[in-house]
Protein backbone atom coordinates (compact mmCIF):
# COMPACT_ATOMS: atom_id res chain seq x y z
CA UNK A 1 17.61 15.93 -3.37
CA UNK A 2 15.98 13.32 -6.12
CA UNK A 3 12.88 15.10 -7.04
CA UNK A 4 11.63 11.85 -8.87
CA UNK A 5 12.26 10.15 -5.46
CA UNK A 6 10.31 12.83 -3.73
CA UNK A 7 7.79 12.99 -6.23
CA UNK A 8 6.56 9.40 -6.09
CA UNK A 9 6.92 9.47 -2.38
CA UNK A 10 4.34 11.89 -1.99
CA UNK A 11 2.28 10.25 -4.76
CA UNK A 12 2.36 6.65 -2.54
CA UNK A 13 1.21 8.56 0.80
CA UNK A 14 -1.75 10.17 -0.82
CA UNK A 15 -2.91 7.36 -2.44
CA UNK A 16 -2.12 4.95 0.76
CA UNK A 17 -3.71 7.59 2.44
CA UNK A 18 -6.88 7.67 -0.08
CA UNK A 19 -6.93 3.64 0.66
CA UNK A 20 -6.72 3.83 4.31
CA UNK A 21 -9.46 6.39 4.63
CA UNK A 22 -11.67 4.33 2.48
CA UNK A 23 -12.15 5.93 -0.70
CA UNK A 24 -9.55 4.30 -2.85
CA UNK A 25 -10.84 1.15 -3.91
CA UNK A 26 -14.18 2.91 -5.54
CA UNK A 27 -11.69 4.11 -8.47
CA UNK A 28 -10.28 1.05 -9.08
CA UNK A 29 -11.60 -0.92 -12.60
CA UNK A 30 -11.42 -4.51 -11.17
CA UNK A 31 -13.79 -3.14 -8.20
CA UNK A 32 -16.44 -1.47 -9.99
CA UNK A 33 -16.69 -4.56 -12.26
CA UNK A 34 -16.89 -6.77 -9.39
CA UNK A 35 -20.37 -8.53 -9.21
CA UNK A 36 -22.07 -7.26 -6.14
CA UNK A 37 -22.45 -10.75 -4.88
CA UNK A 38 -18.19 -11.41 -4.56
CA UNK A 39 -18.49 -7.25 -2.80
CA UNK A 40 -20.79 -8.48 -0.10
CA UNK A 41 -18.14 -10.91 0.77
CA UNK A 42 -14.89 -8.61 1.30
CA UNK A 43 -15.17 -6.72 3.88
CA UNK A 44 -13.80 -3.67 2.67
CA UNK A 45 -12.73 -0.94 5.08
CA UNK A 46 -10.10 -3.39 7.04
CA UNK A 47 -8.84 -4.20 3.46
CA UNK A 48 -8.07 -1.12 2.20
CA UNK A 49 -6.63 0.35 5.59
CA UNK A 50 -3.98 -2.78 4.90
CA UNK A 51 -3.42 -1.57 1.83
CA UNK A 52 -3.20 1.65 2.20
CA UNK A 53 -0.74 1.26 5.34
CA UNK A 54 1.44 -0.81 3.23
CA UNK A 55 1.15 2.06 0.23
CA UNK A 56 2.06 5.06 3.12
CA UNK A 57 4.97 2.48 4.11
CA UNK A 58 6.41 2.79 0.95
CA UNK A 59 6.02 6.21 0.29
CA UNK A 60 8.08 6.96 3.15
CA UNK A 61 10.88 4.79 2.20
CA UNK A 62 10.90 6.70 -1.19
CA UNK A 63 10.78 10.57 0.28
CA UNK A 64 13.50 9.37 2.69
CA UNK A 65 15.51 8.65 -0.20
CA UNK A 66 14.37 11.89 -2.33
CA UNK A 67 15.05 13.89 1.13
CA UNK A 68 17.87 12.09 3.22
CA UNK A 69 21.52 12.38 1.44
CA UNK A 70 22.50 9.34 4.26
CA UNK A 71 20.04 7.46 2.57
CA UNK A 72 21.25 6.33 -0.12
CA UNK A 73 22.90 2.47 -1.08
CA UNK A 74 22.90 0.33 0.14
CA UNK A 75 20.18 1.72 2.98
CA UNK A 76 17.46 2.26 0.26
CA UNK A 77 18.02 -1.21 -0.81
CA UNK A 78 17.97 -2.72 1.81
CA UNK A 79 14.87 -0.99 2.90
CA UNK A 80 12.91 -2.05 -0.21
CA UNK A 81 13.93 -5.38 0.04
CA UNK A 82 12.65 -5.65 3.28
CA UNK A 83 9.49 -4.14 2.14
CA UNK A 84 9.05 -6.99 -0.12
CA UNK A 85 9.09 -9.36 2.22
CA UNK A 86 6.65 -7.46 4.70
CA UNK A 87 4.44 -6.86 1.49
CA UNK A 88 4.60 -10.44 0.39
CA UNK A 89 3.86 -11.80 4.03
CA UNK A 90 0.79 -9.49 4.03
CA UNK A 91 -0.35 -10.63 1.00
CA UNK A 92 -0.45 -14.02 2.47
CA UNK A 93 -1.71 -12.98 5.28
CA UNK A 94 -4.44 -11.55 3.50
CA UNK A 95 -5.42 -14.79 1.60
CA UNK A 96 -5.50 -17.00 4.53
CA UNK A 97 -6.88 -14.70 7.25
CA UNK A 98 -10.72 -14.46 7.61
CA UNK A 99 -10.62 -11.02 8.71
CA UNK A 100 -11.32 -9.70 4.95
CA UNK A 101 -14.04 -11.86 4.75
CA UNK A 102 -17.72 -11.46 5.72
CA UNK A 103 -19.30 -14.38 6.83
């Protein structure tokens, strides 16, 4: 077992859970010195369940390697580089969808 794996896993699901419930982003710096004007425009719940899907989706991938023996290299590689790429196409996706944006 790789307690540090483990330990970050579970870190990553409560916080992805935290920002899919909603309640995340009110703790971050960057949003509470957001002018209220750029707020209005995000719409904020569908952002943060994103984000917070994508944080749970890592967390997983890290207590399966703190818990599973079988998953170790080059599985857990393979599964983070993978995440990258999902992570990266949501981040586009993100930018050039308007469903983050109020109009």
């Amino acid at each position: 077992m790789n307690f540090t794996c483990v330990f970050f896993g579970v870190i990553f699901i409560a916080a992805g859970i935290l920002f899919a419930l909603g309640k995340g982003h009110i703790h971050l710096a960057a949003w509470k010195a957001m002018p209220q004007q750029e707020k209005d425009k995000i719409r904020i719940q569908p952002l943060c369940r994103n984000i917070g899907e994508m944080m749970i989706l890592s967390g997983v991938i890290f207590l399966l390697k703190g818990l599973w023996a079988g998953f170790e290299n080059p599985w857990f590689v393979v599964s983070m580089i993978l995440w990258l790429f999902i992570a990266g196409f949501d981040v586009w996706y993100i930018t050039k969808s308007d469903r983050y944006y109020n109009k």
